[in-house]
C-alpha atoms as a PDB file:
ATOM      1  CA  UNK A   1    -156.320-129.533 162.573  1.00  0.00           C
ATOM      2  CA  UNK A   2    -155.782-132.345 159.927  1.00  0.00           C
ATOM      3  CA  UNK A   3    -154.548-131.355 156.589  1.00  0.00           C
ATOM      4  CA  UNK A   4    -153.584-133.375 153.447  1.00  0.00           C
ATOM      5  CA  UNK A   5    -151.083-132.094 151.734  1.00  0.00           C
ATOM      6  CA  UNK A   6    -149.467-133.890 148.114  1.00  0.00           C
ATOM      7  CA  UNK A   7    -147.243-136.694 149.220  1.00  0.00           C
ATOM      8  CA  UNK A   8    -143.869-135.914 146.948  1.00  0.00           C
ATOM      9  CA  UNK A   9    -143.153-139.428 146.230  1.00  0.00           C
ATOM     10  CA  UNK A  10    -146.146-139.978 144.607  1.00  0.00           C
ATOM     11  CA  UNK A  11    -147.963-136.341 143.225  1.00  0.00           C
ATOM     12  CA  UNK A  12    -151.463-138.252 142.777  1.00  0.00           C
ATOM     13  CA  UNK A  13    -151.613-138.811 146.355  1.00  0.00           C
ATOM     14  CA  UNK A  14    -152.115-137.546 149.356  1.00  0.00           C
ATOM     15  CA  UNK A  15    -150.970-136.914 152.751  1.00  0.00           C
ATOM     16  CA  UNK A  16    -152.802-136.341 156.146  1.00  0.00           C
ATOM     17  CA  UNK A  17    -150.926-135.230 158.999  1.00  0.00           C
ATOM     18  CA  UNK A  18    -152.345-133.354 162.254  1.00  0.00           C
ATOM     19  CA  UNK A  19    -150.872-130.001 163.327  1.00  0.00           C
ATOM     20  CA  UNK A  20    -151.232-127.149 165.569  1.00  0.00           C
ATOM     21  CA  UNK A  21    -153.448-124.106 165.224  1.00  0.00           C
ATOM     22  CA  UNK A  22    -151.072-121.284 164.341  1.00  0.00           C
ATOM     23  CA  UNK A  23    -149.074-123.435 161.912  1.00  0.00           C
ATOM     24  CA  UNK A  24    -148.858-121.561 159.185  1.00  0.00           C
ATOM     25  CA  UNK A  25    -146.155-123.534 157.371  1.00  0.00           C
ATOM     26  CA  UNK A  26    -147.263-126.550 158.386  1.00  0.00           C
ATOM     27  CA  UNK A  27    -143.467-127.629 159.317  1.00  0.00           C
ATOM     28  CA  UNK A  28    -145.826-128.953 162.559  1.00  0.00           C
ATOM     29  CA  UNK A  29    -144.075-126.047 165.098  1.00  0.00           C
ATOM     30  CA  UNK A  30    -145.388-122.729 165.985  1.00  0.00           C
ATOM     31  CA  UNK A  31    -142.991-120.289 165.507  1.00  0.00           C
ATOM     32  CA  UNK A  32    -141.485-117.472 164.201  1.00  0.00           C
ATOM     33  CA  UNK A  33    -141.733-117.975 160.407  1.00  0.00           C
ATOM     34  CA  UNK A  34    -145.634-118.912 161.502  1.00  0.00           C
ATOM     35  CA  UNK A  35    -145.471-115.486 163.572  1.00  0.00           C
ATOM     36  CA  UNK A  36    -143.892-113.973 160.351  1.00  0.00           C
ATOM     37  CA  UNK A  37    -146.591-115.334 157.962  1.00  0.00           C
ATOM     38  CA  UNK A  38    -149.735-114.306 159.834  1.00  0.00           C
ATOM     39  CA  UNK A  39    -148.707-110.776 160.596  1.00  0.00           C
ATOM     40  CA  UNK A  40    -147.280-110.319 156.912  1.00  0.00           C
ATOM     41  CA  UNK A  41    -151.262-111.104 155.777  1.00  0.00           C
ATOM     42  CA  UNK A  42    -152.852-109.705 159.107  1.00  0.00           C
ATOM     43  CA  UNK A  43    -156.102-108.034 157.915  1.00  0.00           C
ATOM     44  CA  UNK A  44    -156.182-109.732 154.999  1.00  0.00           C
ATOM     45  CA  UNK A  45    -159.472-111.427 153.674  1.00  0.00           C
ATOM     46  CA  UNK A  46    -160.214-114.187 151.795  1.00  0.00           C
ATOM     47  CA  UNK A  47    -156.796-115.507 153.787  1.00  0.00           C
ATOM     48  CA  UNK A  48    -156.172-119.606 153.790  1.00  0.00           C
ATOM     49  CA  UNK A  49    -154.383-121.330 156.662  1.00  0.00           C
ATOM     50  CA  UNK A  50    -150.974-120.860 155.321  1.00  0.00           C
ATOM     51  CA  UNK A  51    -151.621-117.013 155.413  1.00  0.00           C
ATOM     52  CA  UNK A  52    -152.925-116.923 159.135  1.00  0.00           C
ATOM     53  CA  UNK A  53    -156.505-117.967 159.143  1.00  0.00           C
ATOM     54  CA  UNK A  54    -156.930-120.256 161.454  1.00  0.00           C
ATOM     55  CA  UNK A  55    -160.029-119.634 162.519  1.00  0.00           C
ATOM     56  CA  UNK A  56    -161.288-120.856 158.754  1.00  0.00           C
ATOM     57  CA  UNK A  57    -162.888-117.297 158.442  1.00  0.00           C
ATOM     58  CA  UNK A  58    -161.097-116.237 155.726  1.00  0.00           C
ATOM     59  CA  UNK A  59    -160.144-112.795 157.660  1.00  0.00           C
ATOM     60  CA  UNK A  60    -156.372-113.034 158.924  1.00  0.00           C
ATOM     61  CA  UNK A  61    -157.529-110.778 162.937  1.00  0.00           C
ATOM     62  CA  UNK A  62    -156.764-111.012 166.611  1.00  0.00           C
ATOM     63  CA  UNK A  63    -158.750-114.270 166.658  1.00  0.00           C
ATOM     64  CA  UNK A  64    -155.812-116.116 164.643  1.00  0.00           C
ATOM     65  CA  UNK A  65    -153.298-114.486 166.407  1.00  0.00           C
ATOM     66  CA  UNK A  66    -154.615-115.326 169.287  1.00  0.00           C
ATOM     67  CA  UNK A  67    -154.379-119.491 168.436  1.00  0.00           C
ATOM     68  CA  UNK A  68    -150.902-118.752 167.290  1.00  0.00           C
ATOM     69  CA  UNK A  69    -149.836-117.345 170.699  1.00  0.00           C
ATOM     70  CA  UNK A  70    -151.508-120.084 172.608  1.00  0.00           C
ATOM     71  CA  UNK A  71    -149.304-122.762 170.636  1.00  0.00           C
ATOM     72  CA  UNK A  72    -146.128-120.420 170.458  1.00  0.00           C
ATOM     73  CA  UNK A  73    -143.396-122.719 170.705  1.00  0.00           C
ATOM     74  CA  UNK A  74    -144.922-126.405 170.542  1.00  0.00           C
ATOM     75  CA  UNK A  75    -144.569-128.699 168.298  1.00  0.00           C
ATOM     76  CA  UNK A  76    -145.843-132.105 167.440  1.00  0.00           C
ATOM     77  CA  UNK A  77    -144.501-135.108 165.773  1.00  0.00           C
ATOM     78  CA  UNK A  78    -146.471-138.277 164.441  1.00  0.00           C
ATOM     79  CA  UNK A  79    -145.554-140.169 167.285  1.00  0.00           C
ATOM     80  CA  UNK A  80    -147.221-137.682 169.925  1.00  0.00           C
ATOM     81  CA  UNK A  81    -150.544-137.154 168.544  1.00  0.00           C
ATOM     82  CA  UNK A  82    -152.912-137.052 171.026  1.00  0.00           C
ATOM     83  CA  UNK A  83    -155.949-136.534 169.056  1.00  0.00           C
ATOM     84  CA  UNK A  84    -155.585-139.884 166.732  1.00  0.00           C
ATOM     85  CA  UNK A  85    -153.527-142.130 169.646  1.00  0.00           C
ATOM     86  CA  UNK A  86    -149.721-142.887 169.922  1.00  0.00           C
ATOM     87  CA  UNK A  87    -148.958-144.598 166.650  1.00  0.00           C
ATOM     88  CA  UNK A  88    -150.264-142.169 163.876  1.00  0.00           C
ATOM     89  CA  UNK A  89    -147.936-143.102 161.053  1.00  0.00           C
ATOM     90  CA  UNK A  90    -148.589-140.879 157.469  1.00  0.00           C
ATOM     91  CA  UNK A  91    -150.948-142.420 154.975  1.00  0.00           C
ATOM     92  CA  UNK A  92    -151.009-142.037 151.893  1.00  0.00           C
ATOM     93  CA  UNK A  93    -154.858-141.559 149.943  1.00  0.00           C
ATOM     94  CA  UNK A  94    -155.542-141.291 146.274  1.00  0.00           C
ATOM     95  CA  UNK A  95    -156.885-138.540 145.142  1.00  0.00           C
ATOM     96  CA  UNK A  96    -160.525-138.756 144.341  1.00  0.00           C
ATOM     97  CA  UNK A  97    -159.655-137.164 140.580  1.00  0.00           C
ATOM     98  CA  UNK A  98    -158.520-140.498 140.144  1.00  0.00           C
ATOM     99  CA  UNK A  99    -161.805-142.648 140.244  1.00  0.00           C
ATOM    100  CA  UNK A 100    -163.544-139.803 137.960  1.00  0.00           C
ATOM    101  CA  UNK A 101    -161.114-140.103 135.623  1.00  0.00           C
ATOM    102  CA  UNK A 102    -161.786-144.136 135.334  1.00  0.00           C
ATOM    103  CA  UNK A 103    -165.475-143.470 135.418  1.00  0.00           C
ATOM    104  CA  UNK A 104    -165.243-140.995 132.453  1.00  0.00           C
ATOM    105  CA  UNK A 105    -163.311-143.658 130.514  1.00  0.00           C
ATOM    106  CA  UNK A 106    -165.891-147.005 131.166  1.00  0.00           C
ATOM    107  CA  UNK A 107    -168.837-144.401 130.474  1.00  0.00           C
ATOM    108  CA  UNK A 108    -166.838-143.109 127.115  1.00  0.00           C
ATOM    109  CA  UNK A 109    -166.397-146.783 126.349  1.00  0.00           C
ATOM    110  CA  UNK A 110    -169.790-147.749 126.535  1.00  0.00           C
ATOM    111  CA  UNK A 111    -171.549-145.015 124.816  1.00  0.00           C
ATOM    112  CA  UNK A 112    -169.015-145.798 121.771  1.00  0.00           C
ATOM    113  CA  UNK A 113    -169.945-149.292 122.106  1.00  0.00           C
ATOM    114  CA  UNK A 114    -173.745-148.761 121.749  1.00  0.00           C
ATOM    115  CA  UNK A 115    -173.339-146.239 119.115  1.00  0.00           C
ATOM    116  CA  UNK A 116    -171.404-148.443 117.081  1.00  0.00           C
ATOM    117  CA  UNK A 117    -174.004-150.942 117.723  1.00  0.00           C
ATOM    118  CA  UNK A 118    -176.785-149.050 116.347  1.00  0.00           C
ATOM    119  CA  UNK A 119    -174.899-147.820 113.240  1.00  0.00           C
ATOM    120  CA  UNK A 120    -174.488-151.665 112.077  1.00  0.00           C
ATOM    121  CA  UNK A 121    -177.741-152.379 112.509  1.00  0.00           C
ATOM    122  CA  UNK A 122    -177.865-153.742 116.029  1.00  0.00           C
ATOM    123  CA  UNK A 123    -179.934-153.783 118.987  1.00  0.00           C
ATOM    124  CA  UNK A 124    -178.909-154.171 122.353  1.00  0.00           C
END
């Protein structure tokens, strides 16, 4: 599973990491706090991944618990991804918000600039 979680150095960002299924806590091991977390919310609906779903059908069953027990006691580190290749190092991404934000501000800045145009008389 890849997940991007805020990057605490810099809150704007984000991080993407690949973990297990059955890592609840994404601490990237399956174990007993995971164990802990899925059967605290088991039956639960509308769950997320850090509840137990993770089978992304929003139901915390036997179907998540069943992941969890297949990955009971592995763990992974960023050097031993074998999804991505050998070297996955963290990255940081900016958050999308970001470029809206900029966008909002250019757009502001040109509708004030053509209104103030046509209020002294000009045309563009």
């Amino acid at each position: 599973m890849f997940f991007a979680t805020p990057f605490a150095a810099m809150p704007d960002s984000l991080s993407l990491f690949v973990t297990l299924p059955g890592d609840a806590n994404l601490d990237l091991q399956v174990e007993d706090a995971d164990l802990s977390l899925l059967l605290a919310n088991f039956g639960k609906t509308g769950a997320k991944w850090f509840e137990g779903d993770f089978t992304g059908d929003g139901l915390v069953d036997d179907a998540d618990l069943s992941l969890l027990l297949a990955n009971f006691g592995q763990s992974r580190t960023f050097g031993s991804n074998s999804l991505i290749g050998s070297n996955l190092v963290p990255q940081v991404i900016p958050e999308p918000s970001s470029l809206w934000l900029l966008g909002l501000g250019v757009g502001g800045m040109l509708i004030r600039r053509r209104n103030l145009g046509l209020h002294l008389g000009k045309k563009d």
